[in-house]
N, C-alpha and C. Protein backbone atom coordinates (compact mmCIF):
# COMPACT_ATOMS: atom_id res chain seq x y z
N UNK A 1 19.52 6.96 37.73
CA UNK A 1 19.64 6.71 36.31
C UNK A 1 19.16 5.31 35.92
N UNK A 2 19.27 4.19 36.72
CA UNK A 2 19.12 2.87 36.14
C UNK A 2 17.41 2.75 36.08
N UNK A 3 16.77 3.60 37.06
CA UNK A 3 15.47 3.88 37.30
C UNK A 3 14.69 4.24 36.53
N UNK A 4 14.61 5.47 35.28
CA UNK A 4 15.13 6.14 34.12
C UNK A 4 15.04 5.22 33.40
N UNK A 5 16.09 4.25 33.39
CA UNK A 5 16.43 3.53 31.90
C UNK A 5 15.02 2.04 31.96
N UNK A 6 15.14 1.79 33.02
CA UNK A 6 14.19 0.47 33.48
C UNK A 6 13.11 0.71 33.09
N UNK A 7 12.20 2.15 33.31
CA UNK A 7 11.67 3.02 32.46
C UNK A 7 11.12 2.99 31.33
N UNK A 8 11.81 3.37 30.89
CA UNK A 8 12.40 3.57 29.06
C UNK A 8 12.28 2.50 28.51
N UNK A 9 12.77 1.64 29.14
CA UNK A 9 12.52 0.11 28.51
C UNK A 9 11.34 -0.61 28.57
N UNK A 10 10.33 -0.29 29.94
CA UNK A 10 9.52 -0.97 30.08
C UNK A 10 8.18 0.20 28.93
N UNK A 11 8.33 1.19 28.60
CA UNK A 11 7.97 1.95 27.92
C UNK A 11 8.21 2.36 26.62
N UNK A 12 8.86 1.03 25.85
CA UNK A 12 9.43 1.33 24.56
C UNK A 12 8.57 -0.14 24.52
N UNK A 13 8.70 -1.46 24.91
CA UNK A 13 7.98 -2.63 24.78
C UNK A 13 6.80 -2.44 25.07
N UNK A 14 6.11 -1.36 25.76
CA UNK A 14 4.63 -1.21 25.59
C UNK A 14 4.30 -0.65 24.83
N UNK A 15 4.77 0.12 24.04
CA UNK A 15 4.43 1.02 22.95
C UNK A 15 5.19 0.08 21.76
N UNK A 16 5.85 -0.55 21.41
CA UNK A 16 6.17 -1.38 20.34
C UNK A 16 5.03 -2.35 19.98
N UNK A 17 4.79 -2.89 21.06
CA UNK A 17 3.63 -4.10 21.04
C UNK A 17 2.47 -3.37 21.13
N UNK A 18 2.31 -2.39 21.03
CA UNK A 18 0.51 -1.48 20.92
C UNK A 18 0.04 -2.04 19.56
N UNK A 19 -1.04 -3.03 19.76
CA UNK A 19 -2.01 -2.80 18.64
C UNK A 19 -3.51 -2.20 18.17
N UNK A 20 -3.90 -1.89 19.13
CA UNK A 20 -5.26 -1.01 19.51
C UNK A 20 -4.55 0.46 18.87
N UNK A 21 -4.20 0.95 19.34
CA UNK A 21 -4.09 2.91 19.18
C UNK A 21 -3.10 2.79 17.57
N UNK A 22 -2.60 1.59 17.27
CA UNK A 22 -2.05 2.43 15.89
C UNK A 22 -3.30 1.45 14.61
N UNK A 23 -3.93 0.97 15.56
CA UNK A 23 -4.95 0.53 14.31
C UNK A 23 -5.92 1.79 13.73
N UNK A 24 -6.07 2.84 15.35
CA UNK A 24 -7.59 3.44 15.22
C UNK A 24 -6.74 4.52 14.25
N UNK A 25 -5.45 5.06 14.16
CA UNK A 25 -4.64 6.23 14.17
C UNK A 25 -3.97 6.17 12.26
N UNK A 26 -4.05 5.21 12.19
CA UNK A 26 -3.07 4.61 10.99
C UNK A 26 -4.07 4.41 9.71
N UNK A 27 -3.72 4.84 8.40
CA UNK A 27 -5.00 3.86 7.19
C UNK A 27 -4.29 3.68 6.62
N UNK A 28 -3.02 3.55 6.57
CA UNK A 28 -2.52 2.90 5.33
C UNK A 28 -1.10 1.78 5.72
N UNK A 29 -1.18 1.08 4.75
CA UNK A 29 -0.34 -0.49 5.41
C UNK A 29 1.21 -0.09 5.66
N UNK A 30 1.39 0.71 5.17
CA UNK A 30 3.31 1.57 5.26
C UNK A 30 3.36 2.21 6.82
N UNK A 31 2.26 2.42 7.38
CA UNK A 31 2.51 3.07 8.65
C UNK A 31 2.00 1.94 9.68
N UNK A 32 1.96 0.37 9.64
CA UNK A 32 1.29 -0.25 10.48
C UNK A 32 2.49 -0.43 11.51
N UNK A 33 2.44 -0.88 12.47
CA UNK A 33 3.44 -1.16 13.58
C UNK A 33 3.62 -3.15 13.10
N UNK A 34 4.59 -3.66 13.83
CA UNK A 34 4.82 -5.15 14.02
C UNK A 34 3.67 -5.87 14.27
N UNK A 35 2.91 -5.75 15.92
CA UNK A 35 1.63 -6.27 16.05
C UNK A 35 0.45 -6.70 14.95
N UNK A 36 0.51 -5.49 14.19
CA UNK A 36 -0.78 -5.33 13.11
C UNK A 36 -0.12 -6.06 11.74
N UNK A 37 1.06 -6.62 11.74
CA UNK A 37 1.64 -6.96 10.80
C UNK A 37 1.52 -8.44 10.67
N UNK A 38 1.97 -8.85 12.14
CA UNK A 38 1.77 -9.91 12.63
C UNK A 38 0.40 -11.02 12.54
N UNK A 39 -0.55 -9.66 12.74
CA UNK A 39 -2.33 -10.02 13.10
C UNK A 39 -2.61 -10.65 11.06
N UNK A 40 -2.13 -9.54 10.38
CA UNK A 40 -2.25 -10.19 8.72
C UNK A 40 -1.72 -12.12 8.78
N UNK A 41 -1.05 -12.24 9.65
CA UNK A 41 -0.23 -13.80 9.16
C UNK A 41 -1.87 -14.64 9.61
N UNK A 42 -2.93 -14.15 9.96
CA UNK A 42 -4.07 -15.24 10.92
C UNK A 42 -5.16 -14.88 9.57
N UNK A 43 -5.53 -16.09 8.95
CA UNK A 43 -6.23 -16.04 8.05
C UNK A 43 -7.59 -16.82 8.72
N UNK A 44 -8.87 -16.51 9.17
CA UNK A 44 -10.18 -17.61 9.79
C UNK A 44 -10.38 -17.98 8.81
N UNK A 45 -10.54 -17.94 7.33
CA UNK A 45 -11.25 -18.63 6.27
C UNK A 45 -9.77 -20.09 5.87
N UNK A 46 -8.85 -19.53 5.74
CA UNK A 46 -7.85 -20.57 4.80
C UNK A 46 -7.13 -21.08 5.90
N UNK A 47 -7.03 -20.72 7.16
CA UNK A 47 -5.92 -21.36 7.91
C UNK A 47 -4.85 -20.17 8.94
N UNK A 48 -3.92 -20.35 9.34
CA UNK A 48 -2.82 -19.35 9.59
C UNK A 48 -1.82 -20.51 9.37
N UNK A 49 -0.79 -19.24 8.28
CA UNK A 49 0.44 -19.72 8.29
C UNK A 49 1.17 -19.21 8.97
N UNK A 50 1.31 -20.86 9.70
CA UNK A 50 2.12 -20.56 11.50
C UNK A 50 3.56 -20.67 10.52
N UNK A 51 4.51 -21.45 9.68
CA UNK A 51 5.91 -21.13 9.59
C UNK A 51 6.20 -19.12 9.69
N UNK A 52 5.26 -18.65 8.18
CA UNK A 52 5.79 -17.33 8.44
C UNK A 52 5.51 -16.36 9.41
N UNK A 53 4.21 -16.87 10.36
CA UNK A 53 4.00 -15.91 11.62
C UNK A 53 4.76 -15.93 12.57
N UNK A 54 5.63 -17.44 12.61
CA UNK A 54 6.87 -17.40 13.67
C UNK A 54 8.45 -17.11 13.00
N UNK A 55 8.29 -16.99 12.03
CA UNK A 55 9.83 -16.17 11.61
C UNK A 55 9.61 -14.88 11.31
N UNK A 56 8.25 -14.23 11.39
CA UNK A 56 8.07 -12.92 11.27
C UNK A 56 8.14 -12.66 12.73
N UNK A 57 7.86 -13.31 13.84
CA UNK A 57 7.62 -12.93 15.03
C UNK A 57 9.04 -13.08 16.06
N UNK A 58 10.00 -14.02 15.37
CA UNK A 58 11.49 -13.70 15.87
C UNK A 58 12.12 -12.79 15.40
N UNK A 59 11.99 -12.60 14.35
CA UNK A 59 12.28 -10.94 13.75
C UNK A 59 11.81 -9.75 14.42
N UNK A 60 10.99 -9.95 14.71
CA UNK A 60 10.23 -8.92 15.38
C UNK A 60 10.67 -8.84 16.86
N UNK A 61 10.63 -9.69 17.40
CA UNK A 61 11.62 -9.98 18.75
C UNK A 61 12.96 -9.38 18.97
N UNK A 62 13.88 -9.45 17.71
CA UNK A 62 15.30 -9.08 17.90
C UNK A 62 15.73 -8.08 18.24
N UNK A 63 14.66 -6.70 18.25
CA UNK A 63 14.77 -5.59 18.63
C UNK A 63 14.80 -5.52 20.32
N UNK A 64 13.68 -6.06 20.51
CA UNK A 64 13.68 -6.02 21.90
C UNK A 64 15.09 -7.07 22.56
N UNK A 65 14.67 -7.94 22.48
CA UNK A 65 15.89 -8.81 22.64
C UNK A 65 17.43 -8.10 23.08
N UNK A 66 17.88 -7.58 21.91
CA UNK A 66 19.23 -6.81 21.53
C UNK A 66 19.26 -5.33 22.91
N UNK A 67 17.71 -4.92 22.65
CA UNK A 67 17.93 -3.55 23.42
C UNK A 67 17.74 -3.90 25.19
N UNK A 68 16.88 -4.86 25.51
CA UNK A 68 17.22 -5.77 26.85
C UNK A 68 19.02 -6.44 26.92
N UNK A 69 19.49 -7.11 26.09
CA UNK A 69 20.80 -7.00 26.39
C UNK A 69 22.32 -5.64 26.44
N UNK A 70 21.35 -4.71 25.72
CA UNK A 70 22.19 -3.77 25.86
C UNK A 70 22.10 -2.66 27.48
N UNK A 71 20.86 -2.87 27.52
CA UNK A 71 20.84 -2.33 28.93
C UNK A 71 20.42 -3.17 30.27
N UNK A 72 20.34 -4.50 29.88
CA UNK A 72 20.60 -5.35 31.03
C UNK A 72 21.12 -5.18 32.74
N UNK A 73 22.00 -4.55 32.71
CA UNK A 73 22.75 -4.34 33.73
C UNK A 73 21.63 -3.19 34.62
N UNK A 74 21.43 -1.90 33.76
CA UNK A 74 20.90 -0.93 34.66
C UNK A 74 19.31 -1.24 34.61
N UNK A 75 18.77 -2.19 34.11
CA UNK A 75 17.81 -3.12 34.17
C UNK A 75 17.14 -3.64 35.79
N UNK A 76 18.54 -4.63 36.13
CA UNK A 76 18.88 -5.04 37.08
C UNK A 76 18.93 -4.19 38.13
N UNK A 77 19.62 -3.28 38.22
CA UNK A 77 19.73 -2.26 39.26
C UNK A 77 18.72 -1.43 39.47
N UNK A 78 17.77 -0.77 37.96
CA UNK A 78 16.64 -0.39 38.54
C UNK A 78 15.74 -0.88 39.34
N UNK A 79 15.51 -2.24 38.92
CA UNK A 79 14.67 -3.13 39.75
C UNK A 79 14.76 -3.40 41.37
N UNK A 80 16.31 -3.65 41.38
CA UNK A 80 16.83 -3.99 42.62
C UNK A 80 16.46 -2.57 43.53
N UNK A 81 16.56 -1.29 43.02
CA UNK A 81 16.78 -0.20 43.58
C UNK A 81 15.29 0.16 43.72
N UNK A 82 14.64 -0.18 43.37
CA UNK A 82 13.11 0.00 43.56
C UNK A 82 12.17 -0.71 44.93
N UNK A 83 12.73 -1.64 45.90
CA UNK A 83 12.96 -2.12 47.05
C UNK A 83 11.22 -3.29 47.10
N UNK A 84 11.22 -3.59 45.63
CA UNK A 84 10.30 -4.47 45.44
C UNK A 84 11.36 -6.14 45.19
N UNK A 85 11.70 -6.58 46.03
CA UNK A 85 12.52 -7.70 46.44
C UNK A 85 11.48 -9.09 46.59
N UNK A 86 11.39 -9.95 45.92
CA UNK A 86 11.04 -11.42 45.86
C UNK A 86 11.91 -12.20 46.47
């Protein structure tokens, strides 16, 4: 089970952070993911406004964040149980 969840997790943060496949998939701005939301804060002509790209980007973090502390533990154990030891 912790194997499963380690999983799940490492497969919910790759697919959260996808910005390639929901650019080609998506045309309208209501269906963009975080990444592509993020990519709007980088202006090449005027600048990037770094304040709101980094309080949009801890926001955007808290999900993951929250769902790594909620399954933390079987996190740990998947890893451990996977006999890839450092």
């Amino acid at each position: 089970m912790p194997t499963l969840i380690t999983f799940g997790l490492f497969s919910f943060v790759a697919h959260f952070n996808d910005l390639f496949w929901p650019l080609i998939v998506t045309d309208s701005d209501e269906m963009r993911t975080m990444p592509m939301g993020l990519a709007s804060f980088i202006e090449f002509e005027g600048g990037t406004r770094w304040n709101e790209l980094l309080a949009a980007s801890l926001v955007g973090m808290l999900p993951l964040i929250l769902l790594f502390l909620f399954a933390q533990r079987y996190f740990v154990k998947g890893i451990a149980s996977s006999g890839l030891k450092g």
